[in-house]
PDB file of N, CA and C in Angstrom:
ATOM      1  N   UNK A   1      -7.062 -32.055  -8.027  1.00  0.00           N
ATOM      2  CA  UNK A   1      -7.747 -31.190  -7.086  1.00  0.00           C
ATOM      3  C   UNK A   1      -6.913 -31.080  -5.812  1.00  0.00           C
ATOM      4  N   UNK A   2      -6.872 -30.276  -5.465  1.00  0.00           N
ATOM      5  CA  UNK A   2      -5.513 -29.701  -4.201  1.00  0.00           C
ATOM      6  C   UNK A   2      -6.991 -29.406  -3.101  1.00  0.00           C
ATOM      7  N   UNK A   3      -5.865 -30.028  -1.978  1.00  0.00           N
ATOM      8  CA  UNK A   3      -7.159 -30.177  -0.759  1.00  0.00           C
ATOM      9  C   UNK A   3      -7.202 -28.921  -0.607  1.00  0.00           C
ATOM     10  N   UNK A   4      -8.836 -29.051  -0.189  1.00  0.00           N
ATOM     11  CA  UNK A   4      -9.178 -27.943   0.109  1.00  0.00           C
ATOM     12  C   UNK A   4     -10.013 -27.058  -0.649  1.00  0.00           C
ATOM     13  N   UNK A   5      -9.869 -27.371  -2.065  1.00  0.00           N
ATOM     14  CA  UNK A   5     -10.600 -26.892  -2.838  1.00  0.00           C
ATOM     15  C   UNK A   5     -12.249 -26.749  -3.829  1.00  0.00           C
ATOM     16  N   UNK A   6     -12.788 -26.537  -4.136  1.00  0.00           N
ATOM     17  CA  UNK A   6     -14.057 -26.644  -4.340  1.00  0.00           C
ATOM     18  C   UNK A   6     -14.062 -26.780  -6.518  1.00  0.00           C
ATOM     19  N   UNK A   7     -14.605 -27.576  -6.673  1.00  0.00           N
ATOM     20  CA  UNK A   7     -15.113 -27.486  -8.014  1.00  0.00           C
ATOM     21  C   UNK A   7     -16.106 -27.121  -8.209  1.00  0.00           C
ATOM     22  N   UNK A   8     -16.417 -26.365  -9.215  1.00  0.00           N
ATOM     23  CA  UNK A   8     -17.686 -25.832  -9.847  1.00  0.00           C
ATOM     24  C   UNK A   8     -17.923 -24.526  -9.349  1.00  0.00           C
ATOM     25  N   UNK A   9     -19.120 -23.842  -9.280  1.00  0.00           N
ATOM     26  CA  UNK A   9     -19.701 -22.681  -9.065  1.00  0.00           C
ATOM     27  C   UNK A   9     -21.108 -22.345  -8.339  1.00  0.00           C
ATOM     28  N   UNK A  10     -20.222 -21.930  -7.360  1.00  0.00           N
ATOM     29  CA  UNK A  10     -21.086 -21.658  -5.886  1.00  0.00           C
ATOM     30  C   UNK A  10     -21.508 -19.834  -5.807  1.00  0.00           C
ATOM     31  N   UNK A  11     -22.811 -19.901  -5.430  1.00  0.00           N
ATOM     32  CA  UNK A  11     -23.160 -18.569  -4.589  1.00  0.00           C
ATOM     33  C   UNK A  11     -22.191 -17.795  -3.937  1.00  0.00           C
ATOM     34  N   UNK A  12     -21.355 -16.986  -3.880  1.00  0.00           N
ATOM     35  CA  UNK A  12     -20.934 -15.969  -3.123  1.00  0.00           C
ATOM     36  C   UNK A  12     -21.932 -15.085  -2.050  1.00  0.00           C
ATOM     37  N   UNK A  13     -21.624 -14.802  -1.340  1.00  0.00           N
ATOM     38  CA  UNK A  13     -21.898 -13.380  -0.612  1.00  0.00           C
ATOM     39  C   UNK A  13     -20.502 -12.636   0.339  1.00  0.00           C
ATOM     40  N   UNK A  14     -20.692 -11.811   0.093  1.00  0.00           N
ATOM     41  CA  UNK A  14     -19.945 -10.780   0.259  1.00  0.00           C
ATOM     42  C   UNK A  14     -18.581 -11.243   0.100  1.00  0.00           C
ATOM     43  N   UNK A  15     -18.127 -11.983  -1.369  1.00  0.00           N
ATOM     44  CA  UNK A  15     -16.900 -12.684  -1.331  1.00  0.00           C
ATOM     45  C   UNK A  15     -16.495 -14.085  -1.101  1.00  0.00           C
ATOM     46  N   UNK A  16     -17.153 -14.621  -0.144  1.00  0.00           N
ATOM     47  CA  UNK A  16     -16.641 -15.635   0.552  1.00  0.00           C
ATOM     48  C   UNK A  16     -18.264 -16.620  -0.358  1.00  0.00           C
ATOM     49  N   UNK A  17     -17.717 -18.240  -0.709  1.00  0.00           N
ATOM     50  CA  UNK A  17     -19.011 -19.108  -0.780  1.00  0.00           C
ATOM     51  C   UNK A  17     -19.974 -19.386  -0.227  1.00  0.00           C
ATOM     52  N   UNK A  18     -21.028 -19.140  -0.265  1.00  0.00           N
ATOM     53  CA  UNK A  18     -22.052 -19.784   0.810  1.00  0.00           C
ATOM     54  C   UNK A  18     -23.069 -20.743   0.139  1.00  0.00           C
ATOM     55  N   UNK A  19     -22.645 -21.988   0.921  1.00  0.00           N
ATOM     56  CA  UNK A  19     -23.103 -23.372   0.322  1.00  0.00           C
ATOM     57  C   UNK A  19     -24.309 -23.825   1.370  1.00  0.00           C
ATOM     58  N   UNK A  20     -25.268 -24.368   0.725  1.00  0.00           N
ATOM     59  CA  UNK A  20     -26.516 -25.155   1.312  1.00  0.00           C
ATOM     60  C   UNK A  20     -26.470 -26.585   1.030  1.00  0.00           C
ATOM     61  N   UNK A  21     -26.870 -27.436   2.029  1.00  0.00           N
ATOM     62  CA  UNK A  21     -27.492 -28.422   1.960  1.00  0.00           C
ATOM     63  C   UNK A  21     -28.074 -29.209   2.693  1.00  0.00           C
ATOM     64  N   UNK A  22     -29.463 -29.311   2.581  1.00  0.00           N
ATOM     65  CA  UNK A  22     -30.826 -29.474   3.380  1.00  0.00           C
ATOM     66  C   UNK A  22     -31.054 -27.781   4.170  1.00  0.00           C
ATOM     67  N   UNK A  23     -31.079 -28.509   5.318  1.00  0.00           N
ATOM     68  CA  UNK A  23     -31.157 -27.350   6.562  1.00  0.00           C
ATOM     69  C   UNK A  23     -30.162 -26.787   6.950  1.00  0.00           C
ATOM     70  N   UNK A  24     -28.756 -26.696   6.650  1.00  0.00           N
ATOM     71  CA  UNK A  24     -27.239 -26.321   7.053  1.00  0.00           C
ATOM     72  C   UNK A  24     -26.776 -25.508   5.897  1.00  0.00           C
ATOM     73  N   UNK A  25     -26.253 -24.325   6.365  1.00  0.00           N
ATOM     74  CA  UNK A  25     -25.514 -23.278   5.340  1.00  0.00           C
ATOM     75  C   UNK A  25     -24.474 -23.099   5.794  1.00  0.00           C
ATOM     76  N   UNK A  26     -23.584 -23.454   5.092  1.00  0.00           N
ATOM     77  CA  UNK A  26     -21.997 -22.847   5.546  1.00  0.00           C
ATOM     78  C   UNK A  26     -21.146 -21.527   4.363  1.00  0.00           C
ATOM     79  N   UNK A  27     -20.676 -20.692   5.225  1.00  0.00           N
ATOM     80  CA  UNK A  27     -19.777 -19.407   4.785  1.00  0.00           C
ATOM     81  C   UNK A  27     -18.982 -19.197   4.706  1.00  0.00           C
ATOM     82  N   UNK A  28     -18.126 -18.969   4.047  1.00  0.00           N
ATOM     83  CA  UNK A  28     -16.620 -19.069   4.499  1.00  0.00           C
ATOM     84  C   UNK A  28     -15.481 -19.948   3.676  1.00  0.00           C
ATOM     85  N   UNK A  29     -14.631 -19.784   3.384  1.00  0.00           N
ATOM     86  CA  UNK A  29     -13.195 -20.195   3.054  1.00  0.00           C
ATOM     87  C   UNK A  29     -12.781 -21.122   3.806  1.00  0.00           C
ATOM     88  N   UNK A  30     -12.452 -22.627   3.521  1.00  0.00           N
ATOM     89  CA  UNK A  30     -12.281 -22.816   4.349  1.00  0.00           C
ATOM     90  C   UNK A  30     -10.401 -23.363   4.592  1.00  0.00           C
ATOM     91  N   UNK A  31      -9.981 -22.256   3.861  1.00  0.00           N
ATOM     92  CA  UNK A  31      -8.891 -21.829   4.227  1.00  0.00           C
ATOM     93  C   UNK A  31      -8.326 -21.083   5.019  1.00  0.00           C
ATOM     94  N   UNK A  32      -9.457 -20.342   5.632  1.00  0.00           N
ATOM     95  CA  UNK A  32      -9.511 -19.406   6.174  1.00  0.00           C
ATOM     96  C   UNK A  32      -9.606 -20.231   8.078  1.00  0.00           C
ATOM     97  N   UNK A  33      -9.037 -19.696   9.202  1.00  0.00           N
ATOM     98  CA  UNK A  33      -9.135 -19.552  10.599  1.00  0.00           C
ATOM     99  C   UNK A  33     -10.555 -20.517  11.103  1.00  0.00           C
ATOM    100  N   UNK A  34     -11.587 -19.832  10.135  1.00  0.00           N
ATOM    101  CA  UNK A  34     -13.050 -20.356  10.759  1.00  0.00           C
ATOM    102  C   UNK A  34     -13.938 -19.719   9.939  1.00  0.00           C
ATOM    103  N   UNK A  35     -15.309 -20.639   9.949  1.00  0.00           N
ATOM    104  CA  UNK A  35     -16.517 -20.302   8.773  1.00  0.00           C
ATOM    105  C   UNK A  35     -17.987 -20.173   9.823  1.00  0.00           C
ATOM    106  N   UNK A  36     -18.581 -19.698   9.241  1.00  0.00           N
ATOM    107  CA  UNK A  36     -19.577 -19.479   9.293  1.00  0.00           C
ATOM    108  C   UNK A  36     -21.023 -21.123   9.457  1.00  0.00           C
ATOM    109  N   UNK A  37     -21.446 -21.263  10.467  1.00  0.00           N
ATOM    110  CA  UNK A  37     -21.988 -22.524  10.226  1.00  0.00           C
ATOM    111  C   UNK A  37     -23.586 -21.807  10.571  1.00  0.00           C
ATOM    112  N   UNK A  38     -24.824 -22.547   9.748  1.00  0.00           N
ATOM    113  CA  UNK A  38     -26.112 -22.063  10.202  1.00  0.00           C
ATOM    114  C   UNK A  38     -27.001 -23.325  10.294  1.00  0.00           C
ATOM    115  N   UNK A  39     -27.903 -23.109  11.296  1.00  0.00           N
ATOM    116  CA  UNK A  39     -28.640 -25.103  10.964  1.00  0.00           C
ATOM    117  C   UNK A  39     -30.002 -24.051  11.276  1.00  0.00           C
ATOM    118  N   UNK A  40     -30.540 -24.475  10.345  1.00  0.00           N
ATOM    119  CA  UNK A  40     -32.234 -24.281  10.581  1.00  0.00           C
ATOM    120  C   UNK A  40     -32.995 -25.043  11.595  1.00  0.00           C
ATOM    121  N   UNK A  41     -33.398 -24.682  12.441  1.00  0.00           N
ATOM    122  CA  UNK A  41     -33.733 -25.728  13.530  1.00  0.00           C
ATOM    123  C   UNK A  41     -35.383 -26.106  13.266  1.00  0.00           C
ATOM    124  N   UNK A  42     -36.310 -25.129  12.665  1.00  0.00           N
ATOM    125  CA  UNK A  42     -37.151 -24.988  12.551  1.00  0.00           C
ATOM    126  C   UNK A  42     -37.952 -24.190  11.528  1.00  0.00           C
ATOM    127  N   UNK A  43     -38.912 -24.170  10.657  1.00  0.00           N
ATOM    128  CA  UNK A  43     -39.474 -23.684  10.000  1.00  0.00           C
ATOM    129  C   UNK A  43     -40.943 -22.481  10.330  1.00  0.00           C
ATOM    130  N   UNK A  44     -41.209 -21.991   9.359  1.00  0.00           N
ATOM    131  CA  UNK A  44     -42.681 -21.479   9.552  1.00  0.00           C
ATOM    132  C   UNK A  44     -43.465 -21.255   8.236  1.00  0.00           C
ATOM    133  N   UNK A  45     -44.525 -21.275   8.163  1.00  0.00           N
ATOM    134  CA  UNK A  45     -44.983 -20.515   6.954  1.00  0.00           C
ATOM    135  C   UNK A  45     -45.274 -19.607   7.144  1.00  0.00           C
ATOM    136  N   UNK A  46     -45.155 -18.672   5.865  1.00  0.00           N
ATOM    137  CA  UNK A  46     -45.850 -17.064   5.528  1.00  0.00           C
ATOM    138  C   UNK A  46     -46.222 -17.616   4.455  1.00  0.00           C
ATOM    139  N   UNK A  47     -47.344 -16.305   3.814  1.00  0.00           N
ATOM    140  CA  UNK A  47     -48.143 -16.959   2.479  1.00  0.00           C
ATOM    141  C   UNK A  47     -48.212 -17.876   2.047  1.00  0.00           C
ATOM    142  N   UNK A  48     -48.138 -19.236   2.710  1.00  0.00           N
ATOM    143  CA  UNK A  48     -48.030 -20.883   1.812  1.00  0.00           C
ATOM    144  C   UNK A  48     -46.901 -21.088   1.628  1.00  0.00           C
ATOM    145  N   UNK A  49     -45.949 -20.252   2.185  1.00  0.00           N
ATOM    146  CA  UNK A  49     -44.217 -20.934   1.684  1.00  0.00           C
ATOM    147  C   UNK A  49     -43.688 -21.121   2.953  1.00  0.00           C
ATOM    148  N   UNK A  50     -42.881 -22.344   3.292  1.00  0.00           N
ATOM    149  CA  UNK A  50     -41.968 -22.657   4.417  1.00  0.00           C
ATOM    150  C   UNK A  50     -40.890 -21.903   4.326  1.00  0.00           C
ATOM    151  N   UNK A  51     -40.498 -20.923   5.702  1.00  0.00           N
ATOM    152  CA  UNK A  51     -39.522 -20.295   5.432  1.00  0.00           C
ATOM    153  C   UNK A  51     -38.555 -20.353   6.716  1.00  0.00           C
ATOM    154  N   UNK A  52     -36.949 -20.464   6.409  1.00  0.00           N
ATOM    155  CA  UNK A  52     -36.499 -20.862   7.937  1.00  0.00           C
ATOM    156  C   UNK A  52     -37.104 -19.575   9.059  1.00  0.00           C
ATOM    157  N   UNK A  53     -37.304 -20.130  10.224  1.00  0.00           N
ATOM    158  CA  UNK A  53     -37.600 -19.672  11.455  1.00  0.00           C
ATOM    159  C   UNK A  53     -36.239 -19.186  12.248  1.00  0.00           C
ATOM    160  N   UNK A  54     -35.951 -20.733  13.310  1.00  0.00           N
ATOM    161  CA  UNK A  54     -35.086 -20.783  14.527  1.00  0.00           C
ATOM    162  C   UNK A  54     -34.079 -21.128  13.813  1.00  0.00           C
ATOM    163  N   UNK A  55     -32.625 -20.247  13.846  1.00  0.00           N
ATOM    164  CA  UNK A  55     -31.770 -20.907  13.035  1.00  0.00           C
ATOM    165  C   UNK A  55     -30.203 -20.573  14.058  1.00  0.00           C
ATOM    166  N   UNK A  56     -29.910 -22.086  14.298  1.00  0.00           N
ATOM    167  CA  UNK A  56     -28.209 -22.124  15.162  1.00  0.00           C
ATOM    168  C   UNK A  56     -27.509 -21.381  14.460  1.00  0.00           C
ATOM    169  N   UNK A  57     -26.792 -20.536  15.187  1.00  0.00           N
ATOM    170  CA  UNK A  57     -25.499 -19.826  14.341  1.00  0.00           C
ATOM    171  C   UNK A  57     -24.407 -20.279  15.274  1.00  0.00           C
ATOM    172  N   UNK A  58     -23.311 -20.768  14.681  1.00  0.00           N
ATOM    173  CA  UNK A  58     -21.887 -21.167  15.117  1.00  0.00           C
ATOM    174  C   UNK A  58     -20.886 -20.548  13.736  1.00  0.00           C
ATOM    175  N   UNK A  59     -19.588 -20.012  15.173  1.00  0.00           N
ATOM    176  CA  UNK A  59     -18.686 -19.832  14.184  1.00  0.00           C
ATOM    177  C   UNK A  59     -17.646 -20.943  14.389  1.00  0.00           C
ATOM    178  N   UNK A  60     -17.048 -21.926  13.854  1.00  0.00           N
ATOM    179  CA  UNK A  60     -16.362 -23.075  13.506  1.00  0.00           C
ATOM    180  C   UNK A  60     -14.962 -22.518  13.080  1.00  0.00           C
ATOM    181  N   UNK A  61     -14.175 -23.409  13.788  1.00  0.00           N
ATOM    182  CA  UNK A  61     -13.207 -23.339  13.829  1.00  0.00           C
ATOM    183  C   UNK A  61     -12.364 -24.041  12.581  1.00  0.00           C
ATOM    184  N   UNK A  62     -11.633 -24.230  11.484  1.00  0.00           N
ATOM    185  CA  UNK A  62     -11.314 -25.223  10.450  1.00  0.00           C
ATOM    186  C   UNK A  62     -10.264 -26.228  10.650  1.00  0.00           C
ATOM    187  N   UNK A  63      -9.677 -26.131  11.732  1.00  0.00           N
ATOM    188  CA  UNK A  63      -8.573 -26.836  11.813  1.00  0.00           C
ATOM    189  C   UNK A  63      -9.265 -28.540  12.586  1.00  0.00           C
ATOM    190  N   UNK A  64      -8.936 -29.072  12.786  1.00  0.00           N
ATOM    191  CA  UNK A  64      -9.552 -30.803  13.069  1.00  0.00           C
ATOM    192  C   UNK A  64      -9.878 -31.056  14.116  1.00  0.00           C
ATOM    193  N   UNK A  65      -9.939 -30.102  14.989  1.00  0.00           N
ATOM    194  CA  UNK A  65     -10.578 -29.862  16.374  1.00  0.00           C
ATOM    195  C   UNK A  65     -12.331 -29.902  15.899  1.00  0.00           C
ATOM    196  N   UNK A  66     -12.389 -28.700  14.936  1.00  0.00           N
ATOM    197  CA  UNK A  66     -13.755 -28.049  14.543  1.00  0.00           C
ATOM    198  C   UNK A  66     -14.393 -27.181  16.115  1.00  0.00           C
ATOM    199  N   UNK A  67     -13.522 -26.755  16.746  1.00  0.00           N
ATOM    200  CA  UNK A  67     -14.227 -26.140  17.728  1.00  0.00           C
ATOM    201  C   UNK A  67     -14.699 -25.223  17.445  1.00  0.00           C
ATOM    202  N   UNK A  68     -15.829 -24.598  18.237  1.00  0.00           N
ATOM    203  CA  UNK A  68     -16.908 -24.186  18.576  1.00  0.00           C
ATOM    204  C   UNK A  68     -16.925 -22.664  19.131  1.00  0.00           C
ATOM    205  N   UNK A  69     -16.558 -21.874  18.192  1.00  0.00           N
ATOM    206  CA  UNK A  69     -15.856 -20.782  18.544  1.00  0.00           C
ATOM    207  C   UNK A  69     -16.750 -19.724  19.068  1.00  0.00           C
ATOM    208  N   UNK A  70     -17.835 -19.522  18.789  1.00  0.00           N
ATOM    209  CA  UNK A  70     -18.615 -18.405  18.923  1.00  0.00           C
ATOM    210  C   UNK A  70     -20.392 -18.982  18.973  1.00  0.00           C
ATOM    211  N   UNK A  71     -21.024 -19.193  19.653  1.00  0.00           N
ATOM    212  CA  UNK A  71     -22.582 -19.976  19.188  1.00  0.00           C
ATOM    213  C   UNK A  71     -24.050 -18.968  19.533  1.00  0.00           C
ATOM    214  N   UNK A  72     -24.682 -19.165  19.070  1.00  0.00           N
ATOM    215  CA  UNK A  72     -26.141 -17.929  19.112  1.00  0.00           C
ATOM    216  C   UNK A  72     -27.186 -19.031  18.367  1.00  0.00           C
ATOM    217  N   UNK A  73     -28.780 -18.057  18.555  1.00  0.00           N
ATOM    218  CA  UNK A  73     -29.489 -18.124  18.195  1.00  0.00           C
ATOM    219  C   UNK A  73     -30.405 -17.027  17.518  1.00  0.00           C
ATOM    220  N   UNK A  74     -31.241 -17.085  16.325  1.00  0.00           N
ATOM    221  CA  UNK A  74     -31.720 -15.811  16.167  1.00  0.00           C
ATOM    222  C   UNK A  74     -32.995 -16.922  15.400  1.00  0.00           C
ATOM    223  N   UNK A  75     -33.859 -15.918  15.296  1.00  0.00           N
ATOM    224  CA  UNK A  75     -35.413 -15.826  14.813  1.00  0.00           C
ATOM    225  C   UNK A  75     -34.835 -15.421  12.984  1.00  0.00           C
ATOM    226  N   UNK A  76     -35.032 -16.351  12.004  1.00  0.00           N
ATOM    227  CA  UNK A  76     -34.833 -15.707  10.736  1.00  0.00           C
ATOM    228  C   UNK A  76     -33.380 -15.739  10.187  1.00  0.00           C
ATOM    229  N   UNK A  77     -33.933 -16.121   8.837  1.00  0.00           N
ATOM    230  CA  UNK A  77     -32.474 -16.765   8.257  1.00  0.00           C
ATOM    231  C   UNK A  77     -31.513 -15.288   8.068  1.00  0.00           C
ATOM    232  N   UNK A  78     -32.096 -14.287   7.267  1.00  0.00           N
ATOM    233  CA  UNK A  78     -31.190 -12.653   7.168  1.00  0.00           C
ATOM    234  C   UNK A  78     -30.559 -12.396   8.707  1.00  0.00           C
ATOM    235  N   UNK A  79     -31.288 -12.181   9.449  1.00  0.00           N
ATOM    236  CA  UNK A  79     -30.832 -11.958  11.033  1.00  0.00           C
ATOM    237  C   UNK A  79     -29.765 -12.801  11.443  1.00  0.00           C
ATOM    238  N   UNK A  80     -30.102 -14.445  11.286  1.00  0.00           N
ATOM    239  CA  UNK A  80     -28.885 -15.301  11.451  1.00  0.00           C
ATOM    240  C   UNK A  80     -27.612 -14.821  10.691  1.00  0.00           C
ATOM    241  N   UNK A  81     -27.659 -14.805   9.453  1.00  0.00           N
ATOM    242  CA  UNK A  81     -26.872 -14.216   8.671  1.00  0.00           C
ATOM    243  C   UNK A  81     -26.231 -12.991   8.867  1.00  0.00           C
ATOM    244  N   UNK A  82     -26.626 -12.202   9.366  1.00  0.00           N
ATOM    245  CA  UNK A  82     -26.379 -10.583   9.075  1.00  0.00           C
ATOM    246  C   UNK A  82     -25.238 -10.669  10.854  1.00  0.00           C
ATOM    247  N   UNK A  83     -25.930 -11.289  11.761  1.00  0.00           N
ATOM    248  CA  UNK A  83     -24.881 -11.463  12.878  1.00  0.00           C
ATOM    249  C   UNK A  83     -23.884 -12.682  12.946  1.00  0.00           C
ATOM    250  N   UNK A  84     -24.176 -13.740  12.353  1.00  0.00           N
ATOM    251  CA  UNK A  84     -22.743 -14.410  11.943  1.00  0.00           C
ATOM    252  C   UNK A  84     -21.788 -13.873  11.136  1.00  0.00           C
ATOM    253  N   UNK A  85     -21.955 -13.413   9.910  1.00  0.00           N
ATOM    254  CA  UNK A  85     -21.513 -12.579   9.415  1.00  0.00           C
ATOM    255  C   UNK A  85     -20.370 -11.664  10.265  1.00  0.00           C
ATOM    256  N   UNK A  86     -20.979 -10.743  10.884  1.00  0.00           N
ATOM    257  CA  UNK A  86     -20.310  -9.952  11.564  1.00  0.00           C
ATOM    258  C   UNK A  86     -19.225 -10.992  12.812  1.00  0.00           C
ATOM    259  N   UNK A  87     -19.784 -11.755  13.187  1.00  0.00           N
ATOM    260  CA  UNK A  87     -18.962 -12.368  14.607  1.00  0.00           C
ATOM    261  C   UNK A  87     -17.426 -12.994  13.203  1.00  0.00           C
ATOM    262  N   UNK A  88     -17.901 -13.524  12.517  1.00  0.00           N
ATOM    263  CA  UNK A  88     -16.830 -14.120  11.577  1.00  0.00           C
ATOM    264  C   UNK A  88     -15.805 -13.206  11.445  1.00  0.00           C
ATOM    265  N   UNK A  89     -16.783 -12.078  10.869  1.00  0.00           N
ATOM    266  CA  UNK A  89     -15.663 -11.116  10.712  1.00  0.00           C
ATOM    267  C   UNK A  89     -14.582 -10.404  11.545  1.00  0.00           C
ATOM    268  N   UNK A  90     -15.033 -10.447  12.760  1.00  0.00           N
ATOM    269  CA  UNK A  90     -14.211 -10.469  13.849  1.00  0.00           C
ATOM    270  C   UNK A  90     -13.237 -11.033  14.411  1.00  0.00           C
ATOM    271  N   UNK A  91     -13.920 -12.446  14.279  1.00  0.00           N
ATOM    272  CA  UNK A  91     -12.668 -13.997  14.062  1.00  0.00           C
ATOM    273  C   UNK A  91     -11.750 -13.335  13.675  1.00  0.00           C
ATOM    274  N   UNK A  92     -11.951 -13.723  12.301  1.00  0.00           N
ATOM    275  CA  UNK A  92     -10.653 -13.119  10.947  1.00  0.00           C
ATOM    276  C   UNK A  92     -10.105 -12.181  10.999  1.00  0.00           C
ATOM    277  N   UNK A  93     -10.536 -10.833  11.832  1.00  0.00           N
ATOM    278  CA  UNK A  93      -9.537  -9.958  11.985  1.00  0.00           C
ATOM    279  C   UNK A  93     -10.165  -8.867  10.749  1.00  0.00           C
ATOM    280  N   UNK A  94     -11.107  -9.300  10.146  1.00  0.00           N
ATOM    281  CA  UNK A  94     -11.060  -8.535   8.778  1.00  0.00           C
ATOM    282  C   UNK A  94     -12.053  -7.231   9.630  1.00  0.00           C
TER     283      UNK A  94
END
């Protein structure tokens, strides 16, 4: 296994992996400049299901600093998503 690399088979979105575990989603390559980081800070229910609420968005830097490149907050995991997303993409140049 060559650093850096991932075994097995992960979720994509829009290309890039997006991995969960617990309350933290990360996006991104992390070969790549910087990823996508999300922390659920908080929950809510709708119809009987817990669904993320308050969720940190940081864009992360990959190199061993891990700085702290870009940081927000949004109401809702799509919303978190849909504007990290975009700030990443900016990072990268893409």
């Amino acid at each position: 296994m060559t650093k850096g690399s991932i075994n097995g088979s992960y979720i994509t979105y829009q290309g890039k992996p997006l991995i969960r575990q617990d309350n933290a989603y990360v996006w991104g390559d992390m070969k790549d400049r910087a990823v996508l980081f999300l922390l659920v800070l908080n929950n809510k229910t709708v119809n009987g299901h817990e669904v993320p609420d308050n969720i940190l968005i940081q864009v992360l830097s990959t190199d061993e600093s891990h700085t702290c490149l870009k940081q927000g907050q949004k109401s809702g995991l799509f919303d978190a998503l849909d504007i990290g997303t975009v700030w990443l993409k900016k990072e990268l140049g893409e």
